[in-house]
Protein backbone atom coordinates (compact mmCIF):
# COMPACT_ATOMS: atom_id res chain seq x y z
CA UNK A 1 126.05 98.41 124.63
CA UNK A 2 125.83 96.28 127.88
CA UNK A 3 129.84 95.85 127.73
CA UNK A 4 130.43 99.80 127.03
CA UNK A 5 128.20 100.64 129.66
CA UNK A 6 130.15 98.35 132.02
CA UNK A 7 133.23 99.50 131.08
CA UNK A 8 132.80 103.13 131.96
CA UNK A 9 132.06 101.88 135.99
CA UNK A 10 134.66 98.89 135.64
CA UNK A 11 136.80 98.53 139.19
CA UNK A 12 140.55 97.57 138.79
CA UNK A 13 139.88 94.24 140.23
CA UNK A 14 137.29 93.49 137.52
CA UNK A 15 139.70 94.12 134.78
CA UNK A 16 140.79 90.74 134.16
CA UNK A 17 137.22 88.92 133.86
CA UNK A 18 135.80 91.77 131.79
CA UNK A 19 138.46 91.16 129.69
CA UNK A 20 137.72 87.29 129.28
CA UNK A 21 134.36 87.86 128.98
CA UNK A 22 134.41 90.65 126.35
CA UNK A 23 136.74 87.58 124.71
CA UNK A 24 134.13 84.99 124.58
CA UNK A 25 131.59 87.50 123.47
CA UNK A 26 133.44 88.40 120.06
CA UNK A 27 134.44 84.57 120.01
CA UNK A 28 130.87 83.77 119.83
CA UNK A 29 129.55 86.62 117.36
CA UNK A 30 132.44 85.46 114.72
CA UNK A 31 131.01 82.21 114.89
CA UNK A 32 128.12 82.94 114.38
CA UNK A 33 128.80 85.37 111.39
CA UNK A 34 130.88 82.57 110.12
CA UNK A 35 129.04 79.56 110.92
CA UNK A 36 132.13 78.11 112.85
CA UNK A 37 131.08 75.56 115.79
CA UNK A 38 133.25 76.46 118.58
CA UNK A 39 131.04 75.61 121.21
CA UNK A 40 133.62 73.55 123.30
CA UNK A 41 135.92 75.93 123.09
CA UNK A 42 133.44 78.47 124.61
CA UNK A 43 132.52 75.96 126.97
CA UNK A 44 136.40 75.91 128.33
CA UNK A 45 136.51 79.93 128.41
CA UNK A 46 133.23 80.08 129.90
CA UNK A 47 133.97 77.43 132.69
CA UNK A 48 137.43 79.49 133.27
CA UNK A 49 135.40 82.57 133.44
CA UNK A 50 133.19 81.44 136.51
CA UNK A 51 136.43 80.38 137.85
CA UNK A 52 137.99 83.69 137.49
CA UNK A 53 134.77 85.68 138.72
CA UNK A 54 135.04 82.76 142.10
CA UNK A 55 138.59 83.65 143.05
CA UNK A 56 138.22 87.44 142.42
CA UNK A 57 135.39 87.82 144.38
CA UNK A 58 136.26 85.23 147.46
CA UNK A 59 139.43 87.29 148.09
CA UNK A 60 138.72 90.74 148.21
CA UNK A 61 140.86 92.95 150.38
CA UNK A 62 139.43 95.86 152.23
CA UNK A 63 139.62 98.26 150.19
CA UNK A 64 138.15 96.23 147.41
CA UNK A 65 135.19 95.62 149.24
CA UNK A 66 134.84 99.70 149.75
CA UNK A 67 135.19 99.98 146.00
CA UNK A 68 132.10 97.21 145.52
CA UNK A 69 130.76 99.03 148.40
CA UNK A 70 130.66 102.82 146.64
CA UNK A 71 129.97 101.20 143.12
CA UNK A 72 127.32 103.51 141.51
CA UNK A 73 125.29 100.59 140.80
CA UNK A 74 125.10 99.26 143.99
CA UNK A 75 121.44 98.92 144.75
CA UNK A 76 120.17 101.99 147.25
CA UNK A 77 117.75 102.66 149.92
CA UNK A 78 114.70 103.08 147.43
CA UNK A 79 115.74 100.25 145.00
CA UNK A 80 115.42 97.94 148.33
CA UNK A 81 112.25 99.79 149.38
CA UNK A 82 110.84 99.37 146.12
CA UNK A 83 111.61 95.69 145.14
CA UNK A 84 110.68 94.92 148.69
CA UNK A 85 107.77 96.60 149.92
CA UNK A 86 103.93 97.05 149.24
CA UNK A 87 102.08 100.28 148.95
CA UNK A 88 105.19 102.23 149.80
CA UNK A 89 104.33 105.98 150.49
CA UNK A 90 107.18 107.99 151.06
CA UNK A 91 106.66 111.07 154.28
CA UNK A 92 108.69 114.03 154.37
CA UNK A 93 110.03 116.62 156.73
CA UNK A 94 111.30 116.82 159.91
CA UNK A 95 108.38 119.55 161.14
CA UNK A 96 110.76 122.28 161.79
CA UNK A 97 110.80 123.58 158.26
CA UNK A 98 113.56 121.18 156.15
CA UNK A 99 113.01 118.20 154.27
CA UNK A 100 116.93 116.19 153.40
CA UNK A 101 117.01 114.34 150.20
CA UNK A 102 119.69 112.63 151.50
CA UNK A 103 117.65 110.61 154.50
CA UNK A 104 114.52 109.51 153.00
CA UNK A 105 111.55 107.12 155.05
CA UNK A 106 108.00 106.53 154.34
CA UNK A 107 105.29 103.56 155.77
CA UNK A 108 104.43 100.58 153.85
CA UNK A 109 103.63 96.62 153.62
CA UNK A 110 106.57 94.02 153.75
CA UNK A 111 104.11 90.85 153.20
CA UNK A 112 101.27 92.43 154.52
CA UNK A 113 102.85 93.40 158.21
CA UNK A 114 102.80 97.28 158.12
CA UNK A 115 106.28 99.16 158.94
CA UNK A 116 108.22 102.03 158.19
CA UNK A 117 111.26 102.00 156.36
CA UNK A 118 114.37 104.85 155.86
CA UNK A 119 117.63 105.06 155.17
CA UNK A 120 120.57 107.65 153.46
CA UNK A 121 119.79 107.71 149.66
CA UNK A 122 122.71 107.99 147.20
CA UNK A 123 122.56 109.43 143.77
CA UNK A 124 122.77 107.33 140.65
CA UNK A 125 124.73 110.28 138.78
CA UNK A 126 126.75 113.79 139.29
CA UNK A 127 123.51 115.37 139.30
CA UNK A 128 121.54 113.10 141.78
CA UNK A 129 124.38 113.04 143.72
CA UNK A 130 124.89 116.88 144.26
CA UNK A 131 120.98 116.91 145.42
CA UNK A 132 121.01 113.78 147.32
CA UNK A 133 124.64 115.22 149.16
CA UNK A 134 126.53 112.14 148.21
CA UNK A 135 123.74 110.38 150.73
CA UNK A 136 125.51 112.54 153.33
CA UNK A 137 122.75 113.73 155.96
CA UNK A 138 122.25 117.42 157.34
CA UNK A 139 120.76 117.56 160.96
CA UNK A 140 117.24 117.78 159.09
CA UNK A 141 117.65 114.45 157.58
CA UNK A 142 118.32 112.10 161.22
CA UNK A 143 115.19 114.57 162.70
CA UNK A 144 112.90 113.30 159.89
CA UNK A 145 114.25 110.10 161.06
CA UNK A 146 113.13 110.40 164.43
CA UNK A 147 110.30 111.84 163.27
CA UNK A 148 109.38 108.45 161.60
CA UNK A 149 110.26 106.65 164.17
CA UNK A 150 108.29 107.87 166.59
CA UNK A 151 105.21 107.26 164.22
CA UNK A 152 106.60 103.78 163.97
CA UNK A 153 106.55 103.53 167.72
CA UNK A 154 103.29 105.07 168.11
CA UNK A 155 101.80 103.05 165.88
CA UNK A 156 103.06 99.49 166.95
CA UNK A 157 105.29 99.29 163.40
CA UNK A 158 108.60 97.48 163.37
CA UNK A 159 111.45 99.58 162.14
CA UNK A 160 113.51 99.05 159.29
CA UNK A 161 116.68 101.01 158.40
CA UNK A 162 119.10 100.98 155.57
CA UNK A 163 122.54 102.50 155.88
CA UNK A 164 124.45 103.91 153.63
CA UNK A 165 126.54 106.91 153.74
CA UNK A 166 130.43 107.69 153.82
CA UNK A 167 129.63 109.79 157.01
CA UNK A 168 126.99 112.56 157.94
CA UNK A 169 127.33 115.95 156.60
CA UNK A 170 130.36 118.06 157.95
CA UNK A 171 129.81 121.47 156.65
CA UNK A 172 129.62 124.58 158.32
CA UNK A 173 125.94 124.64 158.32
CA UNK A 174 125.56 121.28 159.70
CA UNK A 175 127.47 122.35 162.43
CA UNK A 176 125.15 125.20 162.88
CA UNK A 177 121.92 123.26 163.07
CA UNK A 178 123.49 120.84 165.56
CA UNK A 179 124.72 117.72 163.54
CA UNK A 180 125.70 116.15 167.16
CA UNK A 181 123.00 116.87 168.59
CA UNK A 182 120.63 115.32 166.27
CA UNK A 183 122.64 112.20 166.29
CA UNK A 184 122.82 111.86 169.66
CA UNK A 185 119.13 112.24 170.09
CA UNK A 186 118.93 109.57 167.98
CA UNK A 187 120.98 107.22 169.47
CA UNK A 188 119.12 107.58 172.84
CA UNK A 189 115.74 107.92 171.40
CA UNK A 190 116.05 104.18 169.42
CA UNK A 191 117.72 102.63 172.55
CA UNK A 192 114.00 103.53 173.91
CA UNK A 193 111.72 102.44 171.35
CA UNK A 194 109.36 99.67 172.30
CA UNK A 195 109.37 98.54 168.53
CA UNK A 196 111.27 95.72 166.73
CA UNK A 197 114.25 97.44 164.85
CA UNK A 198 116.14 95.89 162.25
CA UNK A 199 119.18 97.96 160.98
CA UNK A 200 121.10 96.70 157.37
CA UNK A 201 124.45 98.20 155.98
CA UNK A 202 123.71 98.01 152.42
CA UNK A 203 126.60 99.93 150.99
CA UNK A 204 128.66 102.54 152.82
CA UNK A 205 128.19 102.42 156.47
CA UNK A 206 130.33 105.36 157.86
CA UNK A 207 130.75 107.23 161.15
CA UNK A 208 128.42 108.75 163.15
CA UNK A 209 125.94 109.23 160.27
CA UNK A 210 125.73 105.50 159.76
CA UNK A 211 124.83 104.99 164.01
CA UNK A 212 122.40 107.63 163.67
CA UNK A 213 119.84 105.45 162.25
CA UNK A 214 121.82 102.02 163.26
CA UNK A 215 120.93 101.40 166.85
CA UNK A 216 118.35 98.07 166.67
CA UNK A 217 117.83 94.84 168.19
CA UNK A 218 119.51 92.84 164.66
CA UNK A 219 121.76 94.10 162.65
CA UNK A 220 122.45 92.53 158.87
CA UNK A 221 125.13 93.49 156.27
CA UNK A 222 125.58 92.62 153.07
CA UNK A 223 128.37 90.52 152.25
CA UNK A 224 130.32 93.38 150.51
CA UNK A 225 129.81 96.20 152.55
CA UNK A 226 131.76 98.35 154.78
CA UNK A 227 131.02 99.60 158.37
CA UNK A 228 133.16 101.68 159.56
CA UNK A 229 134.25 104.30 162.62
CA UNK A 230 135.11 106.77 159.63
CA UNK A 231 135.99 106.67 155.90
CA UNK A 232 139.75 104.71 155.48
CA UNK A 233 140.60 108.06 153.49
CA UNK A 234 139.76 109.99 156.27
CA UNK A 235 141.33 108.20 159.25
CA UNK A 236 144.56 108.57 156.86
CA UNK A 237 144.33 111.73 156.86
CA UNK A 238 143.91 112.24 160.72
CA UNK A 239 146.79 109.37 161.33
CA UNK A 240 149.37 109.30 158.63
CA UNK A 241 148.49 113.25 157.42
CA UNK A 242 148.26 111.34 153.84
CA UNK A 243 144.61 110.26 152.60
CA UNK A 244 146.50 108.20 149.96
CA UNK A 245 147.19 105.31 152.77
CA UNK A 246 143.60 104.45 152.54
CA UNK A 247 144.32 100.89 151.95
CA UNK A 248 146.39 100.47 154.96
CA UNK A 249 143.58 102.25 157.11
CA UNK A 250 141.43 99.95 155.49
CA UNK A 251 143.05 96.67 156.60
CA UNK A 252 144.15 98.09 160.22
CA UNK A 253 140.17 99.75 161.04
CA UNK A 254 138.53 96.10 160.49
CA UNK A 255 135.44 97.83 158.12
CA UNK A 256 134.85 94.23 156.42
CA UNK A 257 131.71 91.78 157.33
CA UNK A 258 133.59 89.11 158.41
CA UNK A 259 135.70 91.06 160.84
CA UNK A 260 132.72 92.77 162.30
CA UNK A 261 130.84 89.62 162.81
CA UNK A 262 133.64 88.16 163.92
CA UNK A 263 133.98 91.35 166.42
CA UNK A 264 130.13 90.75 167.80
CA UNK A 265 129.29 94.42 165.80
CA UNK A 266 127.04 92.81 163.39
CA UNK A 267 124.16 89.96 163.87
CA UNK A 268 124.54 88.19 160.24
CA UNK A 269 125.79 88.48 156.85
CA UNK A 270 123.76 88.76 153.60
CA UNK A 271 125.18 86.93 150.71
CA UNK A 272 125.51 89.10 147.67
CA UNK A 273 125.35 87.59 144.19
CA UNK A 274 128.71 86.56 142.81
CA UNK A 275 130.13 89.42 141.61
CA UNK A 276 128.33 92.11 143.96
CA UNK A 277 124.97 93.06 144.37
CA UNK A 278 124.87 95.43 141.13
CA UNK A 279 125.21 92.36 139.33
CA UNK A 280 121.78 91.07 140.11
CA UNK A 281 120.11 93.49 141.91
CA UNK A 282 116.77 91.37 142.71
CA UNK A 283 118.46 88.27 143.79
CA UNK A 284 119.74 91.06 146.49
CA UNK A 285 116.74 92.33 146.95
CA UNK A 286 115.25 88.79 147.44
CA UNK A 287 117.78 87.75 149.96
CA UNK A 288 117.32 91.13 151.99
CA UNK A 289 113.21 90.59 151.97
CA UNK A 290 113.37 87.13 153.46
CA UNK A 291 115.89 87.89 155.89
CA UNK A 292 113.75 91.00 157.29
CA UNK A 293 110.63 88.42 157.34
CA UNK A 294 112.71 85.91 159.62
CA UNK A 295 114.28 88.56 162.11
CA UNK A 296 110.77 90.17 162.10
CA UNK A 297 109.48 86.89 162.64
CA UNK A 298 111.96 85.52 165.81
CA UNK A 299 112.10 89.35 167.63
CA UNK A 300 108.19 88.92 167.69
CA UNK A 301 108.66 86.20 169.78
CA UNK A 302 110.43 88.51 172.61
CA UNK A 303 108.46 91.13 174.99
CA UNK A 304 109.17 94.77 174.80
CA UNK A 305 111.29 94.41 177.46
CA UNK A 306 113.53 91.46 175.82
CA UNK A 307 113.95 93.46 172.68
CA UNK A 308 115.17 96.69 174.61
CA UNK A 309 117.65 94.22 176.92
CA UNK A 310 118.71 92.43 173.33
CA UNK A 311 119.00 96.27 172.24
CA UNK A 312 120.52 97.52 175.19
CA UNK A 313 123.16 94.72 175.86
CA UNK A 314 124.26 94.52 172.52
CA UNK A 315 125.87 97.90 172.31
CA UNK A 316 126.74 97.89 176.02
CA UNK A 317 128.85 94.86 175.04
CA UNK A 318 130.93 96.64 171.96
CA UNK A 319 135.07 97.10 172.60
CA UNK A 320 134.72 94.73 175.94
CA UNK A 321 137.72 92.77 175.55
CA UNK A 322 139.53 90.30 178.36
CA UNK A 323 143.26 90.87 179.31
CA UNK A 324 145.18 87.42 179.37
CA UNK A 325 146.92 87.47 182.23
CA UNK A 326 148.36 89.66 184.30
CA UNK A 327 150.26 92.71 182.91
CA UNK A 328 149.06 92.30 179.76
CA UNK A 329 148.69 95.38 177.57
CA UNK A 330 145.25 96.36 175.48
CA UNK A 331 145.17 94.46 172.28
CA UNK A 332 145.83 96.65 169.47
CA UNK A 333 142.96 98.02 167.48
């Protein structure tokens, strides 16, 4: 049942080492049935499985990491919040009449230190998906956001986001309700905050609907993840008028964790279990908790004022680049 389930959500990559692995699983039920030793054999395939998984995983191209980073099993806002946290209460609304599925926050304990988490919430089927808007916010959703926030603030509780969205809501009646707006207010309203905030990029972090909630003194990713100025599909659309060039928008935008660490856009990488984070979802959730407790922990250490300079210089500091000498042209980007 495990394998069949698997199947049905298996990437292209994967192929391969399902394939092995359904191998060694009929190897060992026919001995079994048979009363066959073939435990060395097993041992071999087994051995050349973890090998397999190893090189598959440690070589990912761009767009493979977006396909581990939209898997439907990928752990999501609440699964974090829940694995995580103590006494987790979940608050709604934005106090203007609308409550988004899609952006959801609440207060709770993270080892007995009081904060407020939120992030974009995914759906784990069609269903889910259609009421969660593909974790796609509406104006509502980054207003309950601030809304939280603000309690945070008030209240002396560090901040704790999770993003993960392909990009904020786009209809009409975003538009309507003022989708900029709301973002923008966001982005100066956390640049003000007197709170620690830690922002993570646990799946999908996409356009403006990923800043909205991504402005803080750290920033973590998970080691699969994407964060990105817009969807690869999208920016193929816009540059090459063909969404199918994806993968080359992929490798040319930088949306990995290496290359935005490596860019200064992101504070530290997360190591995800071999094989993605779906594949053992608490050893995720483990490495996420104890990473929150040490950033909590150091940006404690810093005044008010430090944090906001951290916060401040940070994003002041993103697309500075050096020319080389004289005459040289911008680097490509």
């Amino acid at each position: 049942m495990a394998v069949s389930n698997r199947k049905t959500q298996l990437l292209e990559f994967e192929k391969p080492l399902v394939e092995l692995e359904t191998r060694i699983t009929q190897i060992r039920q026919l001995a079994e049935e048979n009363g066959v030793d073939v435990s060395e054999n097993l041992k071999l395939l087994e051995a050349r499985a973890a090998q397999l998984r190893q090189e598959i995983f440690s070589s990912l191209t761009p767009i493979q990491e977006l396909q581990l980073a939209r898997h439907p099993r990928r752990p999501s806002t609440l699964d974090y919040i829940q694995a995580i946290s103590d006494d987790w209460m979940e608050l709604h609304g934005d106090r203007q009449g609308n409550d988004d599925p899609a952006m959801v926050g609440g207060v709770c304990h993270l080892e007995g230190q009081p904060v407020v988490m939120l992030g974009q919430q995914k759906g784990r089927d069609t269903k889910d998906n259609v009421v969660r808007n593909f974790g796609m916010a509406r104006p509502s959703g980054y207003r309950k956001a601030l809304r939280l926030m603000e309690h945070a603030n008030r209240f002396r509780m560090p901040i704790l986001t999770f993003i993960d969205t392909p990009a904020a809501w786009a209809g009409m009646d975003a538009e309507e309700f003022g989708q900029g707006e709301a973002i923008a207010r966001n982005l100066r309203e956390m640049f003000s905050l007197d709170v620690p905030i830690i922002c993570t990029v646990i799946g999908e972090g996409g356009s403006g609907g990923a800043l909205g909630i991504g402005v803080g003194d750290h920033v973590l990713m998970f080691e699969h993840s994407i964060y990105s100025v817009a969807p690869p599909e999208a920016c193929a659309a816009i540059l090459w008028r063909d969404s199918q060039k994806g993968p080359q928008a992929a490798d040319a935008l930088k949306i990995t964790a290496k290359d935005l660490l490596a860019l200064g856009l992101i504070d530290q990488i997360l190591q995800e279990p071999l094989g993605g984070a779906h594949s053992d979802p608490v050893k995720a959730a483990a490495t996420l908790k104890a990473s929150l407790l040490e950033t909590l922990a150091k940006l404690k250490t810093l005044s008010v004022q430090e944090r906001k300079k951290l916060r401040y210089d940070k994003f002041r500091s993103m697309g500075v680049y050096l020319e080389k000498s004289q005459g040289a042209t911008a680097p490509e980007i």
